[in-house]
N, C-alpha and C. Protein backbone atom coordinates (compact mmCIF):
# COMPACT_ATOMS: atom_id res chain seq x y z
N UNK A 1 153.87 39.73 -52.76
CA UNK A 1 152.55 40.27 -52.48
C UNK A 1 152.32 40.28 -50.97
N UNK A 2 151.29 41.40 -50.37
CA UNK A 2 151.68 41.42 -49.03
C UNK A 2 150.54 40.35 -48.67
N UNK A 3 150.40 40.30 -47.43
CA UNK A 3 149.44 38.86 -46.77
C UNK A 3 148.26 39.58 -46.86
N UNK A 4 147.02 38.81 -47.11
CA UNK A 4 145.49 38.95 -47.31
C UNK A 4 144.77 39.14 -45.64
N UNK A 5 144.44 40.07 -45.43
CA UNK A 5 144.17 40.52 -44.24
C UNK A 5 142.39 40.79 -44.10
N UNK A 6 142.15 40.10 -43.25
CA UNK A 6 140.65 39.77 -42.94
C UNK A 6 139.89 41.37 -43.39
N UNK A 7 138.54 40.97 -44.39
CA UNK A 7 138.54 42.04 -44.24
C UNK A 7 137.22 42.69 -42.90
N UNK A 8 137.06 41.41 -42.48
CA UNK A 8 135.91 42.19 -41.04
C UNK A 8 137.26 42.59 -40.03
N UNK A 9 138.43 42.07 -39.54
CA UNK A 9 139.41 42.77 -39.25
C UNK A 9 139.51 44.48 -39.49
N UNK A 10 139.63 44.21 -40.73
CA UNK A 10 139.98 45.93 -40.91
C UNK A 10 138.88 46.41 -40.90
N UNK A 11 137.34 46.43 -40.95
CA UNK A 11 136.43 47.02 -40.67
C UNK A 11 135.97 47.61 -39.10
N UNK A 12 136.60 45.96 -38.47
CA UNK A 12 136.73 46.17 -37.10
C UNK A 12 137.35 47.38 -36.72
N UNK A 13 138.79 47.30 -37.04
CA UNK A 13 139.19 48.00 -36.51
C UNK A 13 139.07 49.98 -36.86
N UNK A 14 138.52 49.93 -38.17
CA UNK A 14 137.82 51.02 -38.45
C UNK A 14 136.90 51.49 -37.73
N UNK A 15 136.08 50.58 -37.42
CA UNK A 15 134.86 51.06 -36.38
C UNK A 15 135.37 51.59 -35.22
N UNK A 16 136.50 50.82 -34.57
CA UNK A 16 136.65 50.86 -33.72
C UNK A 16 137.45 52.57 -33.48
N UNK A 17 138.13 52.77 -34.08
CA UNK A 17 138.79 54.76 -34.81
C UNK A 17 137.53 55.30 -34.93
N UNK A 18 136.47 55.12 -35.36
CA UNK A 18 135.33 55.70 -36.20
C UNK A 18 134.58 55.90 -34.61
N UNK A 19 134.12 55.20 -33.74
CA UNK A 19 133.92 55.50 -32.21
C UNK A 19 134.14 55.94 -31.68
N UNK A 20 135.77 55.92 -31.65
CA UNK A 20 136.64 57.03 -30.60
C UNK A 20 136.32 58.85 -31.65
N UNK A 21 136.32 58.69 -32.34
CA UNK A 21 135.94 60.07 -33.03
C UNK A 21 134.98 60.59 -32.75
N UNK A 22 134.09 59.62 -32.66
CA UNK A 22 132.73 59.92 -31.83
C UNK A 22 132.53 60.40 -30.34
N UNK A 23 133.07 59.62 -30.12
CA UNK A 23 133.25 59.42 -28.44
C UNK A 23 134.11 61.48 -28.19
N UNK A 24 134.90 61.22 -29.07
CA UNK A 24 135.53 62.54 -28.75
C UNK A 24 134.78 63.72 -29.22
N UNK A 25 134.27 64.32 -30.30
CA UNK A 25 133.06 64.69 -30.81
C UNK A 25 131.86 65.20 -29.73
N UNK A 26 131.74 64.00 -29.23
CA UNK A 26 130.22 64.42 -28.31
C UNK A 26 130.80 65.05 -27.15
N UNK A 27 132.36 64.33 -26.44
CA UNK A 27 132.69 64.90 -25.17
C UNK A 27 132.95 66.48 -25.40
N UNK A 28 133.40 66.75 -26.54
CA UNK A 28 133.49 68.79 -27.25
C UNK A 28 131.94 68.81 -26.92
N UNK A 29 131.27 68.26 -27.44
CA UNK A 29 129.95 69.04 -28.08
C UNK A 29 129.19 69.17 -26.42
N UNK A 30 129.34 68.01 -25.29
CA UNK A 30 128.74 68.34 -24.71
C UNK A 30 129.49 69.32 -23.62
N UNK A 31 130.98 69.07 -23.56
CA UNK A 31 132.11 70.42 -22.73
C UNK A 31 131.70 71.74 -22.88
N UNK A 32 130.97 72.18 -24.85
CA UNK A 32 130.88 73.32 -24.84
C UNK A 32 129.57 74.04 -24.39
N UNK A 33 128.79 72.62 -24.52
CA UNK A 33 127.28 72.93 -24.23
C UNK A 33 126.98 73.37 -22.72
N UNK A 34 127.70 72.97 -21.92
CA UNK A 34 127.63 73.11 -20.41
C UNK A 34 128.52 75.07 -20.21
N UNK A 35 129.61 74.40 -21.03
CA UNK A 35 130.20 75.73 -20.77
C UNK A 35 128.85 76.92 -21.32
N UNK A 36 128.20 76.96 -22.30
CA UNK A 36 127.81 77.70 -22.43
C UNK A 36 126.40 78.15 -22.07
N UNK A 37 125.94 77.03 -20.85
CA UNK A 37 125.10 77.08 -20.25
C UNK A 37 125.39 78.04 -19.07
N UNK A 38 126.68 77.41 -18.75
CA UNK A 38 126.94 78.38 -17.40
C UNK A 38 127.32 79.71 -17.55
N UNK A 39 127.53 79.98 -19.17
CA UNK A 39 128.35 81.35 -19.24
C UNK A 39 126.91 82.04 -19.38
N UNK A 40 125.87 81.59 -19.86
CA UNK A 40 124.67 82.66 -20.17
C UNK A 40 124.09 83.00 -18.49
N UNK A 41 124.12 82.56 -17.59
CA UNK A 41 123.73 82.85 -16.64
C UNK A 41 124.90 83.68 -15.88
N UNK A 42 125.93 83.91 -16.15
CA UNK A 42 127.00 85.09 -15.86
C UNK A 42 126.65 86.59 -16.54
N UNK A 43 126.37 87.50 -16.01
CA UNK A 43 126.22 88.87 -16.36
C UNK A 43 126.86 89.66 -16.97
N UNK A 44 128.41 89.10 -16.65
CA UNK A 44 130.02 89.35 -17.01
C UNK A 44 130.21 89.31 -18.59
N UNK A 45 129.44 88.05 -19.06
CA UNK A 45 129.69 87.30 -20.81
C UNK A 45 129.22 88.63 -21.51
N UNK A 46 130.35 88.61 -22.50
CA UNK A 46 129.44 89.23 -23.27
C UNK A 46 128.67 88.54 -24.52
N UNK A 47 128.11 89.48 -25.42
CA UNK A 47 126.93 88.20 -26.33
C UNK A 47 128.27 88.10 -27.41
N UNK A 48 128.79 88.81 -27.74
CA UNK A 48 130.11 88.61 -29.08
C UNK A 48 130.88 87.03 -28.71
N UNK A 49 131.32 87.26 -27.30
CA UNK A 49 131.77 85.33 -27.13
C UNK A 49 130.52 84.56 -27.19
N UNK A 50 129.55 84.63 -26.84
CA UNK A 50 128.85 83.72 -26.82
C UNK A 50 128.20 83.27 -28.10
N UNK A 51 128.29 84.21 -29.32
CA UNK A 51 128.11 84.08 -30.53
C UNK A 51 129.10 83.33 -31.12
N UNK A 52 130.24 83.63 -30.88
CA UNK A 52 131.38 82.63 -31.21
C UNK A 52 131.34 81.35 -30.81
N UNK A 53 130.93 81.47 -29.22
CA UNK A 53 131.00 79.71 -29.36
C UNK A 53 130.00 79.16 -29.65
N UNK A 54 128.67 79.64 -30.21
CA UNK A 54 127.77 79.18 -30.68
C UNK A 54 128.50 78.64 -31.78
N UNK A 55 128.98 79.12 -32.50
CA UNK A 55 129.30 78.71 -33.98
C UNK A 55 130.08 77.88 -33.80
N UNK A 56 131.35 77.99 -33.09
CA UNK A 56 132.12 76.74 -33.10
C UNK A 56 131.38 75.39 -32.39
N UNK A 57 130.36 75.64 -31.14
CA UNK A 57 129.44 74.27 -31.11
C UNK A 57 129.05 73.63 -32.49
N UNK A 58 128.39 74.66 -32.93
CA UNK A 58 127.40 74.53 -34.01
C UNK A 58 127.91 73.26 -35.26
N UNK A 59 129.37 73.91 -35.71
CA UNK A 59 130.43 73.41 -36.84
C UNK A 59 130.78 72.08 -35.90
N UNK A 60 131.31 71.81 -34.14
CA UNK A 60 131.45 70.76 -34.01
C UNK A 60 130.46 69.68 -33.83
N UNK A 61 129.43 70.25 -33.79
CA UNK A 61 127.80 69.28 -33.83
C UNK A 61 127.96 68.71 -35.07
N UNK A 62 128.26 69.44 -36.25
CA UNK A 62 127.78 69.21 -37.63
C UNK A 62 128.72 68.16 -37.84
N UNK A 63 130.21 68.45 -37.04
CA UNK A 63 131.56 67.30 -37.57
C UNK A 63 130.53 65.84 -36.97
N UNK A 64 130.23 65.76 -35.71
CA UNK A 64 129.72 65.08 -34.88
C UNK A 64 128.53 64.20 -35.83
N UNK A 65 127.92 64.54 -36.62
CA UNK A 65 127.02 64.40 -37.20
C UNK A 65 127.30 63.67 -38.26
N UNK A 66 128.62 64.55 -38.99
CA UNK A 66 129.30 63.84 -39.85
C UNK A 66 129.95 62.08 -39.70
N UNK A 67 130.96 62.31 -38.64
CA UNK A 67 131.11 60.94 -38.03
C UNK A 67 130.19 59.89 -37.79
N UNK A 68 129.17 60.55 -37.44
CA UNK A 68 128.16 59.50 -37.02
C UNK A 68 127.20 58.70 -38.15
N UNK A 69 127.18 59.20 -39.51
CA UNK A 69 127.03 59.33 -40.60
C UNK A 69 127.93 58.10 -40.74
N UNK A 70 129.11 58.39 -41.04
CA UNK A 70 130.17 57.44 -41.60
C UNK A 70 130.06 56.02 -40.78
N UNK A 71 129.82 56.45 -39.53
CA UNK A 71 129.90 55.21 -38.32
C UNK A 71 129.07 53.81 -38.73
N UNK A 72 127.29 54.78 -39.57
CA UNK A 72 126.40 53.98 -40.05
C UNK A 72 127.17 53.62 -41.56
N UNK A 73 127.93 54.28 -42.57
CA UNK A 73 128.21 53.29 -43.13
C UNK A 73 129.27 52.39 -43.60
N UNK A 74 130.16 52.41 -42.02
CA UNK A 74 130.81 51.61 -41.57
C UNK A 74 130.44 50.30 -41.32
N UNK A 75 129.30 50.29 -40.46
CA UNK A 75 128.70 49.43 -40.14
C UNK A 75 127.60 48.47 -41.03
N UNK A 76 127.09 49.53 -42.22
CA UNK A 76 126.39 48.80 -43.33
C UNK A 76 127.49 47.74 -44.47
N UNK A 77 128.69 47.91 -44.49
CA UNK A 77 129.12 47.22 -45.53
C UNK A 77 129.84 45.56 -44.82
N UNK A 78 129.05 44.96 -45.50
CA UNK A 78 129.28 43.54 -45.39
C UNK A 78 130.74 42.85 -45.38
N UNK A 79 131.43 42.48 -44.46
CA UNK A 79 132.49 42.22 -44.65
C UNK A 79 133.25 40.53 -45.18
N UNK A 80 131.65 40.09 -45.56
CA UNK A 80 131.75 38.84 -46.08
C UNK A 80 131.94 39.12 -47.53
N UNK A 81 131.53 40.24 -48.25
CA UNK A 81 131.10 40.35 -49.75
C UNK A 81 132.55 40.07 -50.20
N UNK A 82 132.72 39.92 -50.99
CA UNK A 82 134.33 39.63 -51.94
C UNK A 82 134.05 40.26 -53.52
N UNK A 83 134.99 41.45 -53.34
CA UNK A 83 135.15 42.85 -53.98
C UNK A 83 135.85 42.06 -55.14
N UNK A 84 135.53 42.35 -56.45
CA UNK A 84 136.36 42.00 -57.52
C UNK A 84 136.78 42.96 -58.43
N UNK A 85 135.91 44.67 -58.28
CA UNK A 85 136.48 45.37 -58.59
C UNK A 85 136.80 46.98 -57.59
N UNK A 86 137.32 47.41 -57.62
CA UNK A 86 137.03 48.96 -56.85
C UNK A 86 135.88 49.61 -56.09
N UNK A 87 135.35 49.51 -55.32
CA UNK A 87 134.14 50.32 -54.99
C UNK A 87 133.86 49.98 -53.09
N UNK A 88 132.83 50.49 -52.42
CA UNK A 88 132.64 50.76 -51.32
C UNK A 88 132.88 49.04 -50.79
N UNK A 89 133.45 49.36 -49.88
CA UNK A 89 133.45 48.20 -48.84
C UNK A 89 134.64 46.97 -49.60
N UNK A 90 135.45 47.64 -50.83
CA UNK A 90 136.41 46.68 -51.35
C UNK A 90 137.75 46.81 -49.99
N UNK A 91 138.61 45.78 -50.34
CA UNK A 91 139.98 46.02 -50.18
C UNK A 91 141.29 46.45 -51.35
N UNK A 92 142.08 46.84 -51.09
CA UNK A 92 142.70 47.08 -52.38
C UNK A 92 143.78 47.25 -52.29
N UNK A 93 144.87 46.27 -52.44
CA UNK A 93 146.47 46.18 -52.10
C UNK A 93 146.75 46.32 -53.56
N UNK A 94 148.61 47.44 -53.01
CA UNK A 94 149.02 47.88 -54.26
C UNK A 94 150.64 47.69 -53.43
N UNK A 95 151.52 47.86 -54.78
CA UNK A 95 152.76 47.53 -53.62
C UNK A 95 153.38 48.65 -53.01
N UNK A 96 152.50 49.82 -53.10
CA UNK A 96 153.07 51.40 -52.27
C UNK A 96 152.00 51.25 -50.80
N UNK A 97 150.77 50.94 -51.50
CA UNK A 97 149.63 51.24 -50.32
C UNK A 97 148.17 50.18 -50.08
N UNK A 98 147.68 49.56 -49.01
CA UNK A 98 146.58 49.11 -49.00
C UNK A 98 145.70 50.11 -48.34
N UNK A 99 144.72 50.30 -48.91
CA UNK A 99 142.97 51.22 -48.76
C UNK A 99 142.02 50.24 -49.23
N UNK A 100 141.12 50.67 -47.86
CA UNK A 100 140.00 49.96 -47.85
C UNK A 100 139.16 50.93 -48.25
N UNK A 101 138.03 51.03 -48.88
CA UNK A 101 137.25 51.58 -49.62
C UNK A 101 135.97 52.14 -48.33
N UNK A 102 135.79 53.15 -47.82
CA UNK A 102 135.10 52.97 -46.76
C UNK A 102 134.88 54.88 -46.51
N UNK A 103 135.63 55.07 -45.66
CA UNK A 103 135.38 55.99 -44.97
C UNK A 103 136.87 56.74 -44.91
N UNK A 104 136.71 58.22 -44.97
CA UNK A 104 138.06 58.51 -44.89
C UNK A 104 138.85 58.28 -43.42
N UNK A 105 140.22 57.85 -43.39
CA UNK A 105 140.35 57.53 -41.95
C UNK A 105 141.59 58.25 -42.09
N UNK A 106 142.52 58.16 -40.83
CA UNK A 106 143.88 58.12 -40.67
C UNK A 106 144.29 56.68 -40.96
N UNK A 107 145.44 56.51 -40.99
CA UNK A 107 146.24 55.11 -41.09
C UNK A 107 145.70 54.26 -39.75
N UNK A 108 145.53 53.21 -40.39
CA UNK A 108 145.34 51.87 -38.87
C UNK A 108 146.13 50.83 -39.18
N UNK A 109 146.41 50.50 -38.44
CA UNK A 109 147.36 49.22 -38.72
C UNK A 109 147.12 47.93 -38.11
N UNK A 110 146.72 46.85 -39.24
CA UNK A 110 146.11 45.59 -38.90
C UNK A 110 146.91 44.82 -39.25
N UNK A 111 146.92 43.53 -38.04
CA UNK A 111 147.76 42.46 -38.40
C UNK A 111 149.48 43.11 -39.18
N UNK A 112 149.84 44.11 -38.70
CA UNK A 112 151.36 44.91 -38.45
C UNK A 112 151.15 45.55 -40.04
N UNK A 113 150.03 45.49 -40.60
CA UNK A 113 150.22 46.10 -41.69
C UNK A 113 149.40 47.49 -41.58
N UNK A 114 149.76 48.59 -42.51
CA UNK A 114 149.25 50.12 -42.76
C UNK A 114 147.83 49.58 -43.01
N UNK A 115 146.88 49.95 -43.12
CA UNK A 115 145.51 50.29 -44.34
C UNK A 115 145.05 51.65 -44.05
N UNK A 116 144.71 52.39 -45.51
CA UNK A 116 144.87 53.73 -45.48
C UNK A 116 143.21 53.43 -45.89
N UNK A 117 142.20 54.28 -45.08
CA UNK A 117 140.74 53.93 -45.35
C UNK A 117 140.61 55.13 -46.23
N UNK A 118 140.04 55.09 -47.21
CA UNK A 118 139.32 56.15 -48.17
C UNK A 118 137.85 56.00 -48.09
N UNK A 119 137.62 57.16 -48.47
CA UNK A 119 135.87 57.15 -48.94
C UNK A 119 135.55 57.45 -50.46
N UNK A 120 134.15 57.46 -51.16
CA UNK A 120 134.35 57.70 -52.27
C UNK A 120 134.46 58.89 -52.74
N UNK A 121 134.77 59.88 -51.82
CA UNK A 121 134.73 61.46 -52.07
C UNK A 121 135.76 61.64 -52.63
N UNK A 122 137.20 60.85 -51.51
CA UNK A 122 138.28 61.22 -51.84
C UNK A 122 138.92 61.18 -53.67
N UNK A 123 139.48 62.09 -54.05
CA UNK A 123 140.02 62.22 -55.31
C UNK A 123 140.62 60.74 -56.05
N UNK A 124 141.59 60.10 -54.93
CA UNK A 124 142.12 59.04 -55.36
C UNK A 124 140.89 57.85 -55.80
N UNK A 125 140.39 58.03 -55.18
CA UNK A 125 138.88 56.84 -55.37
C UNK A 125 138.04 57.23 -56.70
N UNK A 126 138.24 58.90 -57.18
CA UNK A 126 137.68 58.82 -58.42
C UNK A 126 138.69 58.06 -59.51
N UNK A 127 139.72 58.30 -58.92
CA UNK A 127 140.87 57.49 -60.60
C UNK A 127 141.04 55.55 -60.67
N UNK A 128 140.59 55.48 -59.40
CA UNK A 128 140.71 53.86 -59.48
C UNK A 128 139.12 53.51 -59.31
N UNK A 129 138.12 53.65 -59.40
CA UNK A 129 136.93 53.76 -58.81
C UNK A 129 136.65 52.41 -60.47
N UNK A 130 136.05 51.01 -60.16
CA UNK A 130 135.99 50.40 -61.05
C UNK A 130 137.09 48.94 -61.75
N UNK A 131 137.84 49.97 -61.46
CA UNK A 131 139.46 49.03 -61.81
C UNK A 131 139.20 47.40 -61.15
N UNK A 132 140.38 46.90 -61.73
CA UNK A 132 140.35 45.30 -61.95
C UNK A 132 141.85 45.16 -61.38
N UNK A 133 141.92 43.85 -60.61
CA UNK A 133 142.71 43.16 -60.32
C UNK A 133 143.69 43.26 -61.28
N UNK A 134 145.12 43.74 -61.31
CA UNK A 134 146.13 43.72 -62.29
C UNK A 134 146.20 45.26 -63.15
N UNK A 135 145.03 46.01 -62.90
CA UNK A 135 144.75 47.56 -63.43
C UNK A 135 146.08 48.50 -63.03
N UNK A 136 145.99 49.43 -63.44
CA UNK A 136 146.50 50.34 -63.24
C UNK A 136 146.77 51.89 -63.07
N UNK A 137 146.80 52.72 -62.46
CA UNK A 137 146.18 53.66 -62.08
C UNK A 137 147.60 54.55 -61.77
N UNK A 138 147.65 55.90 -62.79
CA UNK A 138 148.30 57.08 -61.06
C UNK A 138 147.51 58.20 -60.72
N UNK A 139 148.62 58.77 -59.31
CA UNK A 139 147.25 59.61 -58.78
C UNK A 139 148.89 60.33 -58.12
N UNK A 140 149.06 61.76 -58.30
CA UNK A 140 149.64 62.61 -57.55
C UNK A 140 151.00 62.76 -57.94
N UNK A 141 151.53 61.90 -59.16
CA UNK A 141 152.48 61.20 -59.73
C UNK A 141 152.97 60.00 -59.16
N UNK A 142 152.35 59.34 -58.56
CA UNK A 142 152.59 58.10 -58.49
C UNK A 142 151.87 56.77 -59.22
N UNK A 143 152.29 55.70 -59.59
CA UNK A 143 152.44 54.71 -60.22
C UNK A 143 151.56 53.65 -59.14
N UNK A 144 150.44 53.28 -59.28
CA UNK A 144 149.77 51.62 -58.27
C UNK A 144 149.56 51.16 -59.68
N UNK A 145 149.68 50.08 -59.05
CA UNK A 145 149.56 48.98 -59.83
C UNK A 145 148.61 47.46 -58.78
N UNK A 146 147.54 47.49 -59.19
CA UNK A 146 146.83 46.64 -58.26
C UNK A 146 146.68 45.05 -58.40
N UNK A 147 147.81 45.14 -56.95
CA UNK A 147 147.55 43.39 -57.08
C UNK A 147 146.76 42.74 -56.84
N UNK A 148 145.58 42.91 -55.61
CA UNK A 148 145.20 42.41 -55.32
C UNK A 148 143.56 43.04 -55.13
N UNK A 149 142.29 42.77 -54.78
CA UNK A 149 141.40 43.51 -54.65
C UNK A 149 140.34 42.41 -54.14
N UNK A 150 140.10 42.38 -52.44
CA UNK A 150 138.83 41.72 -52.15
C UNK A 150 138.09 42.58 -51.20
């Protein structure tokens, strides 16, 4: 079984991905906002680009929005609680994959181990969503088998 890994650790370090997304997010949102401050006062623009990058601001405001969303409920789940079955803010080691129940992420790697963050949107979270320590679940044709869950 793999080693029991803090779970304010891996929240930590979620937050800490979940910021930089942010951080990157606003530096677009405000790059395009300037750009397109300076382009409306050019005579040259025409309105067809400037409609375009309206929209692509627009869609990266909304990602921006999105993140920031997740950031708060990153930050709402208690990392003292001790998860006994499947659901938001659990941990959940299997011997292919550990996911923390949270937010969708890329891979982070805590204490030299993977954790793959899900949210409850994701598909895989509807088939194990509930499950018990020792449960069993597949998803994509693969086989978990859950050892562990805090």
């Amino acid at each position: 079984m793999k080693k029991t890994i803090s779970k304010a650790v891996i929240r930590d370090t979620c937050l800490q991905k979940q910021q930089e997304l942010i951080d990157n997010f606003s530096s677009r949102v405000n790059e395009m906002t300037t750009d397109a401050n300076s382009q409306n006062q050019s005579a040259s623009q025409s309105e067809d680009r400037n409609a375009g990058d309206i929209e692509i601001l627009s869609t990266i405001a909304g990602e921006l929005e999105f993140v920031q969303r997740e950031m708060a409920f990153l930050k709402s789940l208690n990392p003292d609680q001790v998860n006994i079955i499947v659901e938001p803010g659990a941990v959940v080691v299997t011997k292919e994959r550990t996911f923390f129940i949270a937010v969708s992420s890329e891979k982070v790697e805590v204490d030299g181990q993977i954790i793959f963050g899900i949210s409850t949107n994701a598909p895989i979270y509807s088939v194990m969503e509930g499950l018990k320590k020792s449960d069993a679940f597949e998803f994509n044709g693969t086989a978990y088998k859950l050892e562990n869950i805090y």
